[in-house]
C-alpha atoms as a PDB file:
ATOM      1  CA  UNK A   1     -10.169-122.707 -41.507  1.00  0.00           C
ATOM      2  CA  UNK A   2      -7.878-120.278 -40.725  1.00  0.00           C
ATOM      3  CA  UNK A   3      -5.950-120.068 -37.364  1.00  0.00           C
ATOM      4  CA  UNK A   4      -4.275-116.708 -36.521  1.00  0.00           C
ATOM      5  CA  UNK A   5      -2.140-116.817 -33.333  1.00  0.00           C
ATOM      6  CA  UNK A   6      -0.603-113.252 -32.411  1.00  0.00           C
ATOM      7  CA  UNK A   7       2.401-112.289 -30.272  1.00  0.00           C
ATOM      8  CA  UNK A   8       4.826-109.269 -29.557  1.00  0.00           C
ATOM      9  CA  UNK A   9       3.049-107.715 -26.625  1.00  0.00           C
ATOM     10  CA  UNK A  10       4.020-106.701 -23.574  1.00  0.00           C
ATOM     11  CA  UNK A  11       4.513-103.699 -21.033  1.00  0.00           C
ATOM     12  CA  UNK A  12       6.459-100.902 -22.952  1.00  0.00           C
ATOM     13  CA  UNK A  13       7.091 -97.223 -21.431  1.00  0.00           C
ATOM     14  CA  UNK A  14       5.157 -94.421 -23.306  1.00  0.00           C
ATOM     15  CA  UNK A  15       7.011 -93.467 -26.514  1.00  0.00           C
ATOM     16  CA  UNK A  16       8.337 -96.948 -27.184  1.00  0.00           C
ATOM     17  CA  UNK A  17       8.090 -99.024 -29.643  1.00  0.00           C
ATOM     18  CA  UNK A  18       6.889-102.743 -30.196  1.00  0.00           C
ATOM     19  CA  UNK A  19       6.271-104.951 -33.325  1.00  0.00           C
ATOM     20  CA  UNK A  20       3.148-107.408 -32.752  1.00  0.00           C
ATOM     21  CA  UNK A  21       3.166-110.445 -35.127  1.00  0.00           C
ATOM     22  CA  UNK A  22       0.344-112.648 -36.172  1.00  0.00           C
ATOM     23  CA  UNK A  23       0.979-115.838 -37.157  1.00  0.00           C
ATOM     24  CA  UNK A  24      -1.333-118.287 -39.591  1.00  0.00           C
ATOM     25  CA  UNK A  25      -1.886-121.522 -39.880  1.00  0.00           C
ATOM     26  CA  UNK A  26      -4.517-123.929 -42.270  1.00  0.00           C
ATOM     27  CA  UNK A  27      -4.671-121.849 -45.172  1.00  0.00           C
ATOM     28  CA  UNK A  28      -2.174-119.699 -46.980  1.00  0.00           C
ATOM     29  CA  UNK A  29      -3.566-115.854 -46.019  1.00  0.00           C
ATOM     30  CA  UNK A  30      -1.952-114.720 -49.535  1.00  0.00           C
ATOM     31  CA  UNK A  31      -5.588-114.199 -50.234  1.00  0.00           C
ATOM     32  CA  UNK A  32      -7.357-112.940 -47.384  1.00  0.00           C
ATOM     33  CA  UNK A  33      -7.097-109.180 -46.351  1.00  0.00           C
ATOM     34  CA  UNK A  34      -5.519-108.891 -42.726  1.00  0.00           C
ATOM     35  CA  UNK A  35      -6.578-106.534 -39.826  1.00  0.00           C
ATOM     36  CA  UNK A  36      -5.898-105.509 -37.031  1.00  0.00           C
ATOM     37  CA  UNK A  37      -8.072-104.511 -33.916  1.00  0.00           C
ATOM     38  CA  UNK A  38      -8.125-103.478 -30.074  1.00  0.00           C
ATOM     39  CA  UNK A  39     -10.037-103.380 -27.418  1.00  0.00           C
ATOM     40  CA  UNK A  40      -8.892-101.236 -24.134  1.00  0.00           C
ATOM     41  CA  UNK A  41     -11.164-101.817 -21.416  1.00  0.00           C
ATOM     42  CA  UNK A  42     -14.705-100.920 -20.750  1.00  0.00           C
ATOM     43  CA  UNK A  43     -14.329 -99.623 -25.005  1.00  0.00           C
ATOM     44  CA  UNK A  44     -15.352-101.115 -28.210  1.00  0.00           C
ATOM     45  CA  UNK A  45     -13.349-102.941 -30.152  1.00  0.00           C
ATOM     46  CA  UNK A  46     -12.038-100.861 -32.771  1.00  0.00           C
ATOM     47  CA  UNK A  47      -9.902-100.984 -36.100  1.00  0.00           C
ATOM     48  CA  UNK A  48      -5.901 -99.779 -35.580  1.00  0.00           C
ATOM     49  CA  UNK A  49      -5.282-100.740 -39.267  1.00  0.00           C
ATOM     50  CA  UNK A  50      -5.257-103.530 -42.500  1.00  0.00           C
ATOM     51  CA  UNK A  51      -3.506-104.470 -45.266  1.00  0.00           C
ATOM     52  CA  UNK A  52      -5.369-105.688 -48.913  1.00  0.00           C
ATOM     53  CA  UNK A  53      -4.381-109.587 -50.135  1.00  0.00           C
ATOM     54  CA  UNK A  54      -1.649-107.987 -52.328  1.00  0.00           C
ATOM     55  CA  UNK A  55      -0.320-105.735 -49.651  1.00  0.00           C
ATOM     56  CA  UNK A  56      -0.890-102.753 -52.045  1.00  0.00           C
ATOM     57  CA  UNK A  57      -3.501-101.201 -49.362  1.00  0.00           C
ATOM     58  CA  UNK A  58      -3.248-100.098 -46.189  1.00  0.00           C
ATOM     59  CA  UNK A  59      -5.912 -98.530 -43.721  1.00  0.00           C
ATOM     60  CA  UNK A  60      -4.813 -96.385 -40.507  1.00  0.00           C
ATOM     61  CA  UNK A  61      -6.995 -95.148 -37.412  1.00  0.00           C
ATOM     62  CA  UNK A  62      -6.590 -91.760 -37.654  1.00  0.00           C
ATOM     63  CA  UNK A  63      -5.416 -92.680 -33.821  1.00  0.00           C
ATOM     64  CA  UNK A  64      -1.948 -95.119 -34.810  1.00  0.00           C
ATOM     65  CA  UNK A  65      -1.518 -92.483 -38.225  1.00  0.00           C
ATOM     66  CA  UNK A  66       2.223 -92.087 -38.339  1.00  0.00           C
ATOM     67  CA  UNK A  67       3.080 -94.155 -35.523  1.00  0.00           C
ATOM     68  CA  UNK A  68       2.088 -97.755 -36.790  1.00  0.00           C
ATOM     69  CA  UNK A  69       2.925 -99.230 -39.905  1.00  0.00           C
ATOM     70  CA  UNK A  70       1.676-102.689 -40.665  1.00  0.00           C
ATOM     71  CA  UNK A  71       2.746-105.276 -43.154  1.00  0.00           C
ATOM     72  CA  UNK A  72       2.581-108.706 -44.412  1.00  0.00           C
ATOM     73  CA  UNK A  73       5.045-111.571 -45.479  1.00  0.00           C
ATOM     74  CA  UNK A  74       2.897-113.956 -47.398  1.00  0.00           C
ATOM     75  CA  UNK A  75       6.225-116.171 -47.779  1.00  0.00           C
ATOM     76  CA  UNK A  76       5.523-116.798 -43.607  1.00  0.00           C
ATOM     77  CA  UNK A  77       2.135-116.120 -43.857  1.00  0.00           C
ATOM     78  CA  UNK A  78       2.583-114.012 -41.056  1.00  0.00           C
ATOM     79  CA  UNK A  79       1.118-110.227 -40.717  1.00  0.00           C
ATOM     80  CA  UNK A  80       3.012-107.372 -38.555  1.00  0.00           C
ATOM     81  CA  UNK A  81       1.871-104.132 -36.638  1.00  0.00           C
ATOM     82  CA  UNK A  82       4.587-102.534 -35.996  1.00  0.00           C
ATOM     83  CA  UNK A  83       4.499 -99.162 -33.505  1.00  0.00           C
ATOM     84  CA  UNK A  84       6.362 -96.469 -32.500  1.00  0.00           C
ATOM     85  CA  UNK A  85       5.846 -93.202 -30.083  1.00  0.00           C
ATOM     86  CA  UNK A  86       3.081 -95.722 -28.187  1.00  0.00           C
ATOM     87  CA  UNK A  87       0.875 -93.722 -25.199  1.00  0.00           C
ATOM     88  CA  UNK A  88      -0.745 -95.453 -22.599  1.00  0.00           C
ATOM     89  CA  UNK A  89      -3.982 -94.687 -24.243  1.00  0.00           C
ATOM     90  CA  UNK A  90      -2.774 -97.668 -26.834  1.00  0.00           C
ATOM     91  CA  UNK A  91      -2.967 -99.802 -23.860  1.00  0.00           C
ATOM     92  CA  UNK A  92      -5.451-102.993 -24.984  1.00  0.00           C
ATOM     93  CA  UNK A  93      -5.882-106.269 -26.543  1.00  0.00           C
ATOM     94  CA  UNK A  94      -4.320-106.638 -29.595  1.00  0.00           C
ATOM     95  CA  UNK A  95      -6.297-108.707 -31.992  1.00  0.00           C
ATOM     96  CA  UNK A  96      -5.476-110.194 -35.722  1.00  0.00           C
ATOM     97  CA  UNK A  97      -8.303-111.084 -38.027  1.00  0.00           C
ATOM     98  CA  UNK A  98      -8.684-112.245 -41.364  1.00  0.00           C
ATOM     99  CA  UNK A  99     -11.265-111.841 -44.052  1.00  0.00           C
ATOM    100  CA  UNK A 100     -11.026-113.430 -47.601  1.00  0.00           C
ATOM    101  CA  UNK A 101     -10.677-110.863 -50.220  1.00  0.00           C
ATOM    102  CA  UNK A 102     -14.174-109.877 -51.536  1.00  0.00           C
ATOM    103  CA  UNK A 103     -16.105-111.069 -48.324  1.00  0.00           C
ATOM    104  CA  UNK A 104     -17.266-107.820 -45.845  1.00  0.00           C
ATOM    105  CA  UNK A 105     -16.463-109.107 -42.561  1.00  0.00           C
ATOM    106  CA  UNK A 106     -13.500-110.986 -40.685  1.00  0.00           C
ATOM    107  CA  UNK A 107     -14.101-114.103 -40.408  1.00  0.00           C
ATOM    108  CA  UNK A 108     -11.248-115.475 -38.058  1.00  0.00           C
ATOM    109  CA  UNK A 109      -9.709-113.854 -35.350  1.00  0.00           C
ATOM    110  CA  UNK A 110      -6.647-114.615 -33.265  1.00  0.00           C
ATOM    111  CA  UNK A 111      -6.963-114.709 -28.887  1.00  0.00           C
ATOM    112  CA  UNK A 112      -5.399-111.245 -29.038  1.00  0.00           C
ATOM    113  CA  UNK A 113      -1.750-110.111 -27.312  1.00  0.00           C
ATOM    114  CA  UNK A 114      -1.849-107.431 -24.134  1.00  0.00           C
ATOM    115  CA  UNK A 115       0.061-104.439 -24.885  1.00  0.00           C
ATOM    116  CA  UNK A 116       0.379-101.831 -22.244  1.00  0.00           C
ATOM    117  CA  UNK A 117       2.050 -99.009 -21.992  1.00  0.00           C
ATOM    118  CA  UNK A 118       3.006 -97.009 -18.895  1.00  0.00           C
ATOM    119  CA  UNK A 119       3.165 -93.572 -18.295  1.00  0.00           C
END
């Protein structure tokens, strides 16, 4: 089991910035691919980026291209989203999730972390 606890949110004025962190715990994530998702009210969850096992691949939303970057340090087994120029259209629930390398779908996901940003 893997246990993925996120933090870093908070109420941030449009065009700031904010690093979200999520944390593991029960199993090194070395070997799991790492996501992140978000889910703004009354919308579908959707994908704001991930990061391969190795760290050598990364996926943006065409929506966070150029404003998030995203990263891992497998040392802390700890995963970052880190954002810049936010809107208040990134306003949501911030979630981490984990899927082991070769498997389709995340299989653990964190409680999320509320970031909102104000106009």
């Amino acid at each position: 089991q893997v246990q993925l606890v996120e933090s870093g949110g908070g109420l941030v004025q449009a065009g700031g910035s904010l690093r979200l962190s999520c944390a593991a715990s029960g199993r090194p994530v070395s070997t799991y691919n790492m996501g992140w998702f978000r889910q703004a009210p009354g919308k579908e969850r959707e994908s704001v980026a991930n990061i391969s096992w190795s760290g050598g691949s990364t996926y943006y939303a065409d929506s966070v291209k150029g404003r998030a970057t995203i990263s891992r340090d497998n040392a802390k087994n700890t995963v970052y989203l880190q954002m810049s120029a936010l809107k208040p259209e990134d306003t949501a629930i911030y979630y981490c999730a984990a899927r082991y390398r070769g498997v389709a779908s995340y299989d653990y996901w964190g409680q999320g972390t509320q970031v909102t940003v104000s106009s």
